[in-house]
PDB file of N, CA and C in Angstrom:
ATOM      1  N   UNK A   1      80.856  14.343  85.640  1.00  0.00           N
ATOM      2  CA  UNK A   1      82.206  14.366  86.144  1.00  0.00           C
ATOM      3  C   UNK A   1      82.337  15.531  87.117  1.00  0.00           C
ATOM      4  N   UNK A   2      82.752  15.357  88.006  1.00  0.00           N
ATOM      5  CA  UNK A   2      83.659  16.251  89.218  1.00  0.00           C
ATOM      6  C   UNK A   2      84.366  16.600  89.405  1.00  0.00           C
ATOM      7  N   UNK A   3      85.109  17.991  89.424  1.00  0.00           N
ATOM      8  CA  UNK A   3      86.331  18.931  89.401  1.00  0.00           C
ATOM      9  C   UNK A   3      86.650  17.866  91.231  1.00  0.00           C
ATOM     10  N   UNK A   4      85.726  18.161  92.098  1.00  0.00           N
ATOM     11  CA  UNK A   4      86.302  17.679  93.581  1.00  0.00           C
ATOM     12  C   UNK A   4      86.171  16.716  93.648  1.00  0.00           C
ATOM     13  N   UNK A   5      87.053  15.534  94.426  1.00  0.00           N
ATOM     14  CA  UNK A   5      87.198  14.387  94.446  1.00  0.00           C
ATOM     15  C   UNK A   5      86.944  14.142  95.711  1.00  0.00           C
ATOM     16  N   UNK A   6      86.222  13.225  96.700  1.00  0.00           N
ATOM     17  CA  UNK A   6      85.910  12.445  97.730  1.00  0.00           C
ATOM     18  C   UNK A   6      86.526  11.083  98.060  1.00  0.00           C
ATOM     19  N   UNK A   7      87.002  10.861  99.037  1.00  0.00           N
ATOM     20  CA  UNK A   7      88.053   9.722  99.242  1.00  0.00           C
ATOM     21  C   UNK A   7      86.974   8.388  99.191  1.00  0.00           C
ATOM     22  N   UNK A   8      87.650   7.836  98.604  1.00  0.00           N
ATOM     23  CA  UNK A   8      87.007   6.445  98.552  1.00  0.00           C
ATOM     24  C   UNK A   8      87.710   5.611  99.519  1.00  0.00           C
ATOM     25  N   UNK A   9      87.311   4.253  99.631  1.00  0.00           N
ATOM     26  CA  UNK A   9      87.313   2.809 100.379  1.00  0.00           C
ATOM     27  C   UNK A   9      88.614   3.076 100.891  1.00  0.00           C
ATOM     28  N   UNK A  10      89.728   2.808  99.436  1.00  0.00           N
ATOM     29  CA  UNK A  10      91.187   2.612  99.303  1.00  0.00           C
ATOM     30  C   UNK A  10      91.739   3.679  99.780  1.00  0.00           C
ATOM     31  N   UNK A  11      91.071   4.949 100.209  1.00  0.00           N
ATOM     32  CA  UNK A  11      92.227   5.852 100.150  1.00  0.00           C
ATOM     33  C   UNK A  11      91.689   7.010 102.004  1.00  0.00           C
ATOM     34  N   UNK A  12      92.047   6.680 102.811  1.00  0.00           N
ATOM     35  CA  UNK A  12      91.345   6.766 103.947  1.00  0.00           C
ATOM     36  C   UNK A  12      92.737   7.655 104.545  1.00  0.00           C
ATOM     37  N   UNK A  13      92.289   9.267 105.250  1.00  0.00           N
ATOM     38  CA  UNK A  13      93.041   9.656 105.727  1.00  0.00           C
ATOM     39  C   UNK A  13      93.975   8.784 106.771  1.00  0.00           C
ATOM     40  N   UNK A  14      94.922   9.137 106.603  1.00  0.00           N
ATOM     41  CA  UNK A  14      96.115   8.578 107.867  1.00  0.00           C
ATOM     42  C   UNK A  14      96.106   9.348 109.162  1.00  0.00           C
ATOM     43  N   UNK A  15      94.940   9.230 109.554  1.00  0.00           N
ATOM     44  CA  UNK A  15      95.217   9.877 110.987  1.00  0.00           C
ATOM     45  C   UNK A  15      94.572   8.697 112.027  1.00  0.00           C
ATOM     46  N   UNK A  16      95.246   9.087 113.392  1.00  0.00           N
ATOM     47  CA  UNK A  16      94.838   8.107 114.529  1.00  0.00           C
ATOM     48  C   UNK A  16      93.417   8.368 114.388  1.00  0.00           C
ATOM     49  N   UNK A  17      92.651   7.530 115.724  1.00  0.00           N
ATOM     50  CA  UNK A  17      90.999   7.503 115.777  1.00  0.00           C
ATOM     51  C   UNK A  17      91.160   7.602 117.113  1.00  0.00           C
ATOM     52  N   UNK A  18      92.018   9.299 117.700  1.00  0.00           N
ATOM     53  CA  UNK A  18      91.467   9.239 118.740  1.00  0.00           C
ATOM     54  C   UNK A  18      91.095  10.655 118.873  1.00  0.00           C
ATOM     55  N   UNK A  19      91.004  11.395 119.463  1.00  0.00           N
ATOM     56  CA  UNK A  19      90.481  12.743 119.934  1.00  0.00           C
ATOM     57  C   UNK A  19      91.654  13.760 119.611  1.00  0.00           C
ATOM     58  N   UNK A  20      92.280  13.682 119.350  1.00  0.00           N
ATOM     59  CA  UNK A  20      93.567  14.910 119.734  1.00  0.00           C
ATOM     60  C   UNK A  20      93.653  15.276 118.120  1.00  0.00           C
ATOM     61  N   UNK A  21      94.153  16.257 117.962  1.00  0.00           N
ATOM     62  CA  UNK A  21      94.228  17.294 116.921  1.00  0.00           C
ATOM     63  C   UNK A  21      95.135  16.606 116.067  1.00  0.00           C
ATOM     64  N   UNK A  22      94.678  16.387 115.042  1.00  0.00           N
ATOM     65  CA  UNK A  22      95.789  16.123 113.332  1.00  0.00           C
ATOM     66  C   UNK A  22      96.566  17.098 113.184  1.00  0.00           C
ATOM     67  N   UNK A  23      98.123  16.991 113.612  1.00  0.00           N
ATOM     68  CA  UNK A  23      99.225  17.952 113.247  1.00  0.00           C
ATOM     69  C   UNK A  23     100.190  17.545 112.275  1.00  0.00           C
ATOM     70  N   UNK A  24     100.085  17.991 110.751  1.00  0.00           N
ATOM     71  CA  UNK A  24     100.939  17.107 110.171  1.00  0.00           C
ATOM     72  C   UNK A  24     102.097  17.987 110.376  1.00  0.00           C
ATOM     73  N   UNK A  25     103.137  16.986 110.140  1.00  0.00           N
ATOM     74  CA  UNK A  25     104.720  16.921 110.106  1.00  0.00           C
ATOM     75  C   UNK A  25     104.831  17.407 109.084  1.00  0.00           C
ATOM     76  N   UNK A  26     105.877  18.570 109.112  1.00  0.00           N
ATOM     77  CA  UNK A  26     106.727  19.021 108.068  1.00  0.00           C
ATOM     78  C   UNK A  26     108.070  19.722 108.370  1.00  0.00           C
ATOM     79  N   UNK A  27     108.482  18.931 107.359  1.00  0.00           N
ATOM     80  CA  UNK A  27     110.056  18.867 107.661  1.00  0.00           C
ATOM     81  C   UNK A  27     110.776  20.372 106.988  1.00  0.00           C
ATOM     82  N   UNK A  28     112.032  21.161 107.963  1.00  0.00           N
ATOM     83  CA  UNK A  28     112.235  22.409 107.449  1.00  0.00           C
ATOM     84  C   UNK A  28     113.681  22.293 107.381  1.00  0.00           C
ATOM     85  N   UNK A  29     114.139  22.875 106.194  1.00  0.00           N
ATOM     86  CA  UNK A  29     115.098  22.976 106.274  1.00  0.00           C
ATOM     87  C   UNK A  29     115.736  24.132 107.382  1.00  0.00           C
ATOM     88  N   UNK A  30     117.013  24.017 108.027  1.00  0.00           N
ATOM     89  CA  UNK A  30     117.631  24.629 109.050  1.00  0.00           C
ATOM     90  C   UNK A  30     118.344  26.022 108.613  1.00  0.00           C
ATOM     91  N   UNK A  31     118.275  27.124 109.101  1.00  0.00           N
ATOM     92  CA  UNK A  31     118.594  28.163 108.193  1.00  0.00           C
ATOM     93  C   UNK A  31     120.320  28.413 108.511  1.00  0.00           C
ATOM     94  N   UNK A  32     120.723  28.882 107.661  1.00  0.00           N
ATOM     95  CA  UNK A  32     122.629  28.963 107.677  1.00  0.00           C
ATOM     96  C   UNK A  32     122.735  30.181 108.502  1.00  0.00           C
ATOM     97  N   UNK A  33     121.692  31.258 108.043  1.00  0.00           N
ATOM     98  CA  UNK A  33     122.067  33.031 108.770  1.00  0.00           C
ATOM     99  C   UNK A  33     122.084  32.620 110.022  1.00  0.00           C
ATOM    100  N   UNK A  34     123.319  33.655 110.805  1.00  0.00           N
ATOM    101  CA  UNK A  34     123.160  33.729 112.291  1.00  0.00           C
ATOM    102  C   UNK A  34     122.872  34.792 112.315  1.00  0.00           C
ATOM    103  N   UNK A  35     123.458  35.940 111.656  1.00  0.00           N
ATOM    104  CA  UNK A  35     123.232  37.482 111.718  1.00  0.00           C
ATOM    105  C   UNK A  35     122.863  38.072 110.947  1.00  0.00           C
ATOM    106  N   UNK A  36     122.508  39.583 110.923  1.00  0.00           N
ATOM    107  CA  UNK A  36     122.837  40.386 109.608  1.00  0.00           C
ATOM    108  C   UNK A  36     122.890  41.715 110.223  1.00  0.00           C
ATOM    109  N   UNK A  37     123.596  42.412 109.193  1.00  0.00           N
ATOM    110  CA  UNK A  37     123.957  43.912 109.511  1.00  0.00           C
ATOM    111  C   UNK A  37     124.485  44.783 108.712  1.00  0.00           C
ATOM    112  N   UNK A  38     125.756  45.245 108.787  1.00  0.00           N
ATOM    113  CA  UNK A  38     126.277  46.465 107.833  1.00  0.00           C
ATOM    114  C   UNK A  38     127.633  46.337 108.277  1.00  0.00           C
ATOM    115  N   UNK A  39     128.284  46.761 107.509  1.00  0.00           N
ATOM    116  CA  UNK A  39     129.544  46.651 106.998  1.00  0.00           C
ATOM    117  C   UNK A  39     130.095  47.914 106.832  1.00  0.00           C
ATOM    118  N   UNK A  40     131.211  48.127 108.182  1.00  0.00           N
ATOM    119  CA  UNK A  40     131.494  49.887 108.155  1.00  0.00           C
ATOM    120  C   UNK A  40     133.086  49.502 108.424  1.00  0.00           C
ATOM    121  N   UNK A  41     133.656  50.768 108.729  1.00  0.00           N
ATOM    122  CA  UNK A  41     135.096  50.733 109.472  1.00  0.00           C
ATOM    123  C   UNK A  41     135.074  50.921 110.484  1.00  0.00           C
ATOM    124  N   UNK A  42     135.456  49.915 111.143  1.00  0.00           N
ATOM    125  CA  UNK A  42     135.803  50.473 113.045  1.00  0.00           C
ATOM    126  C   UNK A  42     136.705  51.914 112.739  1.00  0.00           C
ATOM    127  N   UNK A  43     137.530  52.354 112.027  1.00  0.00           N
ATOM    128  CA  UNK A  43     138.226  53.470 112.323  1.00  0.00           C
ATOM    129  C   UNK A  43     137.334  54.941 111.738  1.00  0.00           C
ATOM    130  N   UNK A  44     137.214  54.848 110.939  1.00  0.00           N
ATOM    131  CA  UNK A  44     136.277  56.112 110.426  1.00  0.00           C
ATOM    132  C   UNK A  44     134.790  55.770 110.424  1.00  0.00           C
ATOM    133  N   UNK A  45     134.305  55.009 110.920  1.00  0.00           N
ATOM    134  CA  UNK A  45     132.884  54.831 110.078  1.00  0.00           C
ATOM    135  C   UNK A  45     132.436  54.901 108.887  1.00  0.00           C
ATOM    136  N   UNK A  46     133.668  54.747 107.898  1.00  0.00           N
ATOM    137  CA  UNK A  46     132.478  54.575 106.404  1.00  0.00           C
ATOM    138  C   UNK A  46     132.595  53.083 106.336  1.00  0.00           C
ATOM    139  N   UNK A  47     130.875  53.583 105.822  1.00  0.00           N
ATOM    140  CA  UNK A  47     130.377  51.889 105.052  1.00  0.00           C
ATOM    141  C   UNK A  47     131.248  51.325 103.707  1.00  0.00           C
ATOM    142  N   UNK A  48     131.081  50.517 103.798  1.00  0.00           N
ATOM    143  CA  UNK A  48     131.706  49.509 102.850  1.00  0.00           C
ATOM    144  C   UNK A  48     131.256  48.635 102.035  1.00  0.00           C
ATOM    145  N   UNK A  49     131.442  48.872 100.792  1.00  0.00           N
ATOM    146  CA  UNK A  49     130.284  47.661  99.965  1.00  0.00           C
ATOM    147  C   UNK A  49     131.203  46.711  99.129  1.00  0.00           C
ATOM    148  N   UNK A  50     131.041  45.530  99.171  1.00  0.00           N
ATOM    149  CA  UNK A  50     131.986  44.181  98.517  1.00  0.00           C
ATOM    150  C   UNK A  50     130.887  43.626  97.810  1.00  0.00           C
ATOM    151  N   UNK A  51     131.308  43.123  96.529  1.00  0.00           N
ATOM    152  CA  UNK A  51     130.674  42.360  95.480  1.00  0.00           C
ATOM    153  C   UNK A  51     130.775  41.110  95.477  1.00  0.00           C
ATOM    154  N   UNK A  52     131.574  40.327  96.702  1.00  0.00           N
ATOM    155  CA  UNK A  52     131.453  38.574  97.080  1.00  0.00           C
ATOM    156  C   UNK A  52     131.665  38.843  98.290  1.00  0.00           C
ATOM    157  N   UNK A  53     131.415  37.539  98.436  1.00  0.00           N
ATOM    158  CA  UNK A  53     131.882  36.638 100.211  1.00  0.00           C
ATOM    159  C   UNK A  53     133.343  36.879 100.584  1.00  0.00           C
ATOM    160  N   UNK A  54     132.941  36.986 101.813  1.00  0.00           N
ATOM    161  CA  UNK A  54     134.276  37.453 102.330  1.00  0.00           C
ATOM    162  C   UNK A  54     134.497  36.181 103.739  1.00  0.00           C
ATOM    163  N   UNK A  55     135.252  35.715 103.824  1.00  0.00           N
ATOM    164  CA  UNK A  55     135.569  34.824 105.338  1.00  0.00           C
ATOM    165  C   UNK A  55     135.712  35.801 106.446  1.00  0.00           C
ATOM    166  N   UNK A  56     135.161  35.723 106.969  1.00  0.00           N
ATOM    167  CA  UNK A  56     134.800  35.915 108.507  1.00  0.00           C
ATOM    168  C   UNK A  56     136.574  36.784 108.986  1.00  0.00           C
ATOM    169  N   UNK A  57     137.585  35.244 109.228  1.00  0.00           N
ATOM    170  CA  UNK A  57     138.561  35.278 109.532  1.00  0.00           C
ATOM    171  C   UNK A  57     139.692  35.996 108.969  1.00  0.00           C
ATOM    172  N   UNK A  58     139.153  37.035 107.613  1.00  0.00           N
ATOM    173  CA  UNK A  58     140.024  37.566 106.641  1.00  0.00           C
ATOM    174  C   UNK A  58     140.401  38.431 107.214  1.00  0.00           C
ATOM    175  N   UNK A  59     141.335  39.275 106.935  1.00  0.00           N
ATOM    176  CA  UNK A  59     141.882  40.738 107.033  1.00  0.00           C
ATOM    177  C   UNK A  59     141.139  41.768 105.704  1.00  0.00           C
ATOM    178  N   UNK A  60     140.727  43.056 105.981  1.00  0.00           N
ATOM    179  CA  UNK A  60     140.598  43.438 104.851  1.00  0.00           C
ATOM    180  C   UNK A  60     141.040  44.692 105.027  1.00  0.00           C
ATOM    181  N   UNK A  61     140.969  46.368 104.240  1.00  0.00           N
ATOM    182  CA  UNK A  61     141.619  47.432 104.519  1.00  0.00           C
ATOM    183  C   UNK A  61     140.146  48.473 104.168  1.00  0.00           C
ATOM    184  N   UNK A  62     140.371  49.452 104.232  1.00  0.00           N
ATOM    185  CA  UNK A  62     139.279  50.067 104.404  1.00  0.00           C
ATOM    186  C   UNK A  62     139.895  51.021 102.994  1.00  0.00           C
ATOM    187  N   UNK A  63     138.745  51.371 102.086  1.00  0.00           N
ATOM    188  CA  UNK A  63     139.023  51.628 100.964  1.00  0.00           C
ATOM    189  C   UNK A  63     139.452  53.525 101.232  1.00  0.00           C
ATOM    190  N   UNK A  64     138.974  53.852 102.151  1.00  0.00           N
ATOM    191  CA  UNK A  64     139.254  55.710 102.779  1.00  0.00           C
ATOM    192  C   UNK A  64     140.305  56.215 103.351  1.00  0.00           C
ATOM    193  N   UNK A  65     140.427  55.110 104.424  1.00  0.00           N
ATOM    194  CA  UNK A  65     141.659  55.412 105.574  1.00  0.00           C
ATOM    195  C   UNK A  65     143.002  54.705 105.208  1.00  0.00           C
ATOM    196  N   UNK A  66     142.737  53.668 104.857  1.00  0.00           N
ATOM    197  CA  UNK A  66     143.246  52.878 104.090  1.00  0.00           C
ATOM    198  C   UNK A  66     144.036  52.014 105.510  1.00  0.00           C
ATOM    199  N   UNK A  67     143.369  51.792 106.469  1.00  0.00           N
ATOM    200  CA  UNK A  67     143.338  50.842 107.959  1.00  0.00           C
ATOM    201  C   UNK A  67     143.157  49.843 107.495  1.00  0.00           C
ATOM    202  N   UNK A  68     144.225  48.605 108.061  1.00  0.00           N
ATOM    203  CA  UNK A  68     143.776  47.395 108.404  1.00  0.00           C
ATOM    204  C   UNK A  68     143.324  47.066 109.737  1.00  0.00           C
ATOM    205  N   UNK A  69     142.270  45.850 109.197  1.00  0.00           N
ATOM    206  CA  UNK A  69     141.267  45.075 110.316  1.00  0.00           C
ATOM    207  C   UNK A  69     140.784  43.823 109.927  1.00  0.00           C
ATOM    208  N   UNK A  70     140.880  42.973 110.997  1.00  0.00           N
ATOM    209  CA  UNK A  70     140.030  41.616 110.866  1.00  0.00           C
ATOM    210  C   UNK A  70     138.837  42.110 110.055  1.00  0.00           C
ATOM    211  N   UNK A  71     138.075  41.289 109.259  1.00  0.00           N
ATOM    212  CA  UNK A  71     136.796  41.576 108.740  1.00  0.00           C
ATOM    213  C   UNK A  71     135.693  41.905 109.970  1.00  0.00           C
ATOM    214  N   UNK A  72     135.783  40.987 110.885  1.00  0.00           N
ATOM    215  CA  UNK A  72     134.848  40.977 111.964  1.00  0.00           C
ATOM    216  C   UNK A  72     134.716  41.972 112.736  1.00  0.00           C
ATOM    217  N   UNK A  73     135.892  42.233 112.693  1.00  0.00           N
ATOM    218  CA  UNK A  73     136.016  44.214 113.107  1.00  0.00           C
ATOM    219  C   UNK A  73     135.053  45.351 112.228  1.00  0.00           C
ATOM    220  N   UNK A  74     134.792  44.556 110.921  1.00  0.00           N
ATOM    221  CA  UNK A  74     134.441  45.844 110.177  1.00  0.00           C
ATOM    222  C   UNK A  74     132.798  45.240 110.513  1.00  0.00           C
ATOM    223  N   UNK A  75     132.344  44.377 110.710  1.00  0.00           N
ATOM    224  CA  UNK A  75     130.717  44.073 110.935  1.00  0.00           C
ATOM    225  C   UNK A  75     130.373  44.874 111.799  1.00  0.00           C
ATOM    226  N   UNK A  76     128.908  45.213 111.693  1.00  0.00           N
ATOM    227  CA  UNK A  76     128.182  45.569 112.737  1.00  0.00           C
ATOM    228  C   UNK A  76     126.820  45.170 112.795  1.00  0.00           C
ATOM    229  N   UNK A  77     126.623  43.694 113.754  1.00  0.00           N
ATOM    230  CA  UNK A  77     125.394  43.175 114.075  1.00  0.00           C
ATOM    231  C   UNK A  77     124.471  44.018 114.260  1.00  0.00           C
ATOM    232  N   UNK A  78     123.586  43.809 113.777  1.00  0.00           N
ATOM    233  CA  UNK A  78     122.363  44.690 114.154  1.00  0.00           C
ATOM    234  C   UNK A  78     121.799  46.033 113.617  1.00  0.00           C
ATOM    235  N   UNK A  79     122.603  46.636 113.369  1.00  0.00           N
ATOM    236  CA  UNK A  79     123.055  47.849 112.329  1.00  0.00           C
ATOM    237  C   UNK A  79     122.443  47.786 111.034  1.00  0.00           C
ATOM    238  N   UNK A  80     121.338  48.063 110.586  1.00  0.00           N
ATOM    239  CA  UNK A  80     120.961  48.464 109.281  1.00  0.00           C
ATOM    240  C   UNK A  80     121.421  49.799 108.552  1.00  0.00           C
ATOM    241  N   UNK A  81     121.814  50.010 107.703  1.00  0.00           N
ATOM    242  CA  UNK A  81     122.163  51.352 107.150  1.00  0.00           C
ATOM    243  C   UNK A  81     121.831  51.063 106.147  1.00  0.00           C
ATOM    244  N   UNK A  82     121.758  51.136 104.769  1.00  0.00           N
ATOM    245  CA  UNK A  82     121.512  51.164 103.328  1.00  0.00           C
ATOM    246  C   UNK A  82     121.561  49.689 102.810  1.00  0.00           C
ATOM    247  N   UNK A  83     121.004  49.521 101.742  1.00  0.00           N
ATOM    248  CA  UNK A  83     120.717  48.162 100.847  1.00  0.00           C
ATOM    249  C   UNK A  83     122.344  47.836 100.347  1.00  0.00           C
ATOM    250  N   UNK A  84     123.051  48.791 100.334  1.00  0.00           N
ATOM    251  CA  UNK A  84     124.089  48.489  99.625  1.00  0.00           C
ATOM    252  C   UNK A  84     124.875  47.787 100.094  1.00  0.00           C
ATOM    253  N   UNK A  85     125.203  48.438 102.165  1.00  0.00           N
ATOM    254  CA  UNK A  85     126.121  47.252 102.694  1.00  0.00           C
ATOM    255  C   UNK A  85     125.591  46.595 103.999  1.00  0.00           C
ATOM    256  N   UNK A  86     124.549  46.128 102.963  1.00  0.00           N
ATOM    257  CA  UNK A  86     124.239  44.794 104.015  1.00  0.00           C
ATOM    258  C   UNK A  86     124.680  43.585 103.974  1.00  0.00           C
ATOM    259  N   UNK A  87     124.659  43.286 105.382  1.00  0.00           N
ATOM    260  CA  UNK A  87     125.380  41.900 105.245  1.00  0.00           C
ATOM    261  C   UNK A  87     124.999  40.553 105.829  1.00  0.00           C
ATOM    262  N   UNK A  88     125.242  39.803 105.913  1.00  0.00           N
ATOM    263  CA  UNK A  88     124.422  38.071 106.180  1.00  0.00           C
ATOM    264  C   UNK A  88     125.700  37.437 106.618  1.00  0.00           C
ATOM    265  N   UNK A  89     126.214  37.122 107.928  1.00  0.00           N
ATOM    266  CA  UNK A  89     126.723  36.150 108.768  1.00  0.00           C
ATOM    267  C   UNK A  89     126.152  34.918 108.534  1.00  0.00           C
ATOM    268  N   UNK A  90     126.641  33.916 107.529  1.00  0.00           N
ATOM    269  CA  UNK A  90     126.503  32.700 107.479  1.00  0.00           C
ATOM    270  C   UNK A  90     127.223  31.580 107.767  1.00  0.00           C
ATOM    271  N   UNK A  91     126.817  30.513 108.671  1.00  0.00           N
ATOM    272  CA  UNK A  91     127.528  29.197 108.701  1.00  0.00           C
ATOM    273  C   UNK A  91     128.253  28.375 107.150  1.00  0.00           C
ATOM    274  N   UNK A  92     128.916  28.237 107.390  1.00  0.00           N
ATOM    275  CA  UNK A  92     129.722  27.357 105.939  1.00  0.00           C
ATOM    276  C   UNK A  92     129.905  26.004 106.793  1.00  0.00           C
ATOM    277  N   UNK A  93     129.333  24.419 106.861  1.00  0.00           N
ATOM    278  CA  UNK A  93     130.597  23.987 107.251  1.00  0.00           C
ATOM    279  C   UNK A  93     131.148  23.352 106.295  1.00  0.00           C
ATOM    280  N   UNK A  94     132.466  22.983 106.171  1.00  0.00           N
ATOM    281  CA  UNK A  94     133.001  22.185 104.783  1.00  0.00           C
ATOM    282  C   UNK A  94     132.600  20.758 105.239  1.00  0.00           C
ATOM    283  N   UNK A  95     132.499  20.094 103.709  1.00  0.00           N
ATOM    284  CA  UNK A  95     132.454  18.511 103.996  1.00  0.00           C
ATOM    285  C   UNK A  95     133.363  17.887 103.553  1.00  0.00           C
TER     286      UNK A  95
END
């Protein structure tokens, strides 16, 4: 008996018989992130750390200054600062 198996009669790769390179297809799922970054105050610069999702379109206040701002105001693309307020710009769409 044989751990490796060799294709028999019935079981014949699926590829064309012509010259060009076997590329198999594989299908990917599409990723949701557009961004990521950190999460500060446009007015003072402190970072900010939230324990859920927040909508994009929300208002939120800044826990120091105690300023309101669109959320999108408080992002900053590109911006790495600490593990704590990082953040992930994701697509939602509803169905």
């Amino acid at each position: 008996m044989s751990i490796l198996r060799g294709l028999t009669d019935g079981e014949e790769e699926r590829r064309s018989h012509t010259s060009e390179p076997y590329i198999p297809f594989r299908r990917q799922r599409p990723s949701d992130r557009l961004a990521s970054g950190s999460l500060r105050c446009p007015t003072c610069d402190v970072p900010i750390v939230t324990t859920s999702a927040i909508p994009f379109t929300a208002r939120m206040r800044c826990p120091f200054c105690r300023s309101i701002h669109p959320v999108r105001g408080f992002v900053q693309i590109g911006v790495h600062d600490t593990g704590l307020n990082a953040v992930e710009l994701r697509a939602r769409l509803p169905f």
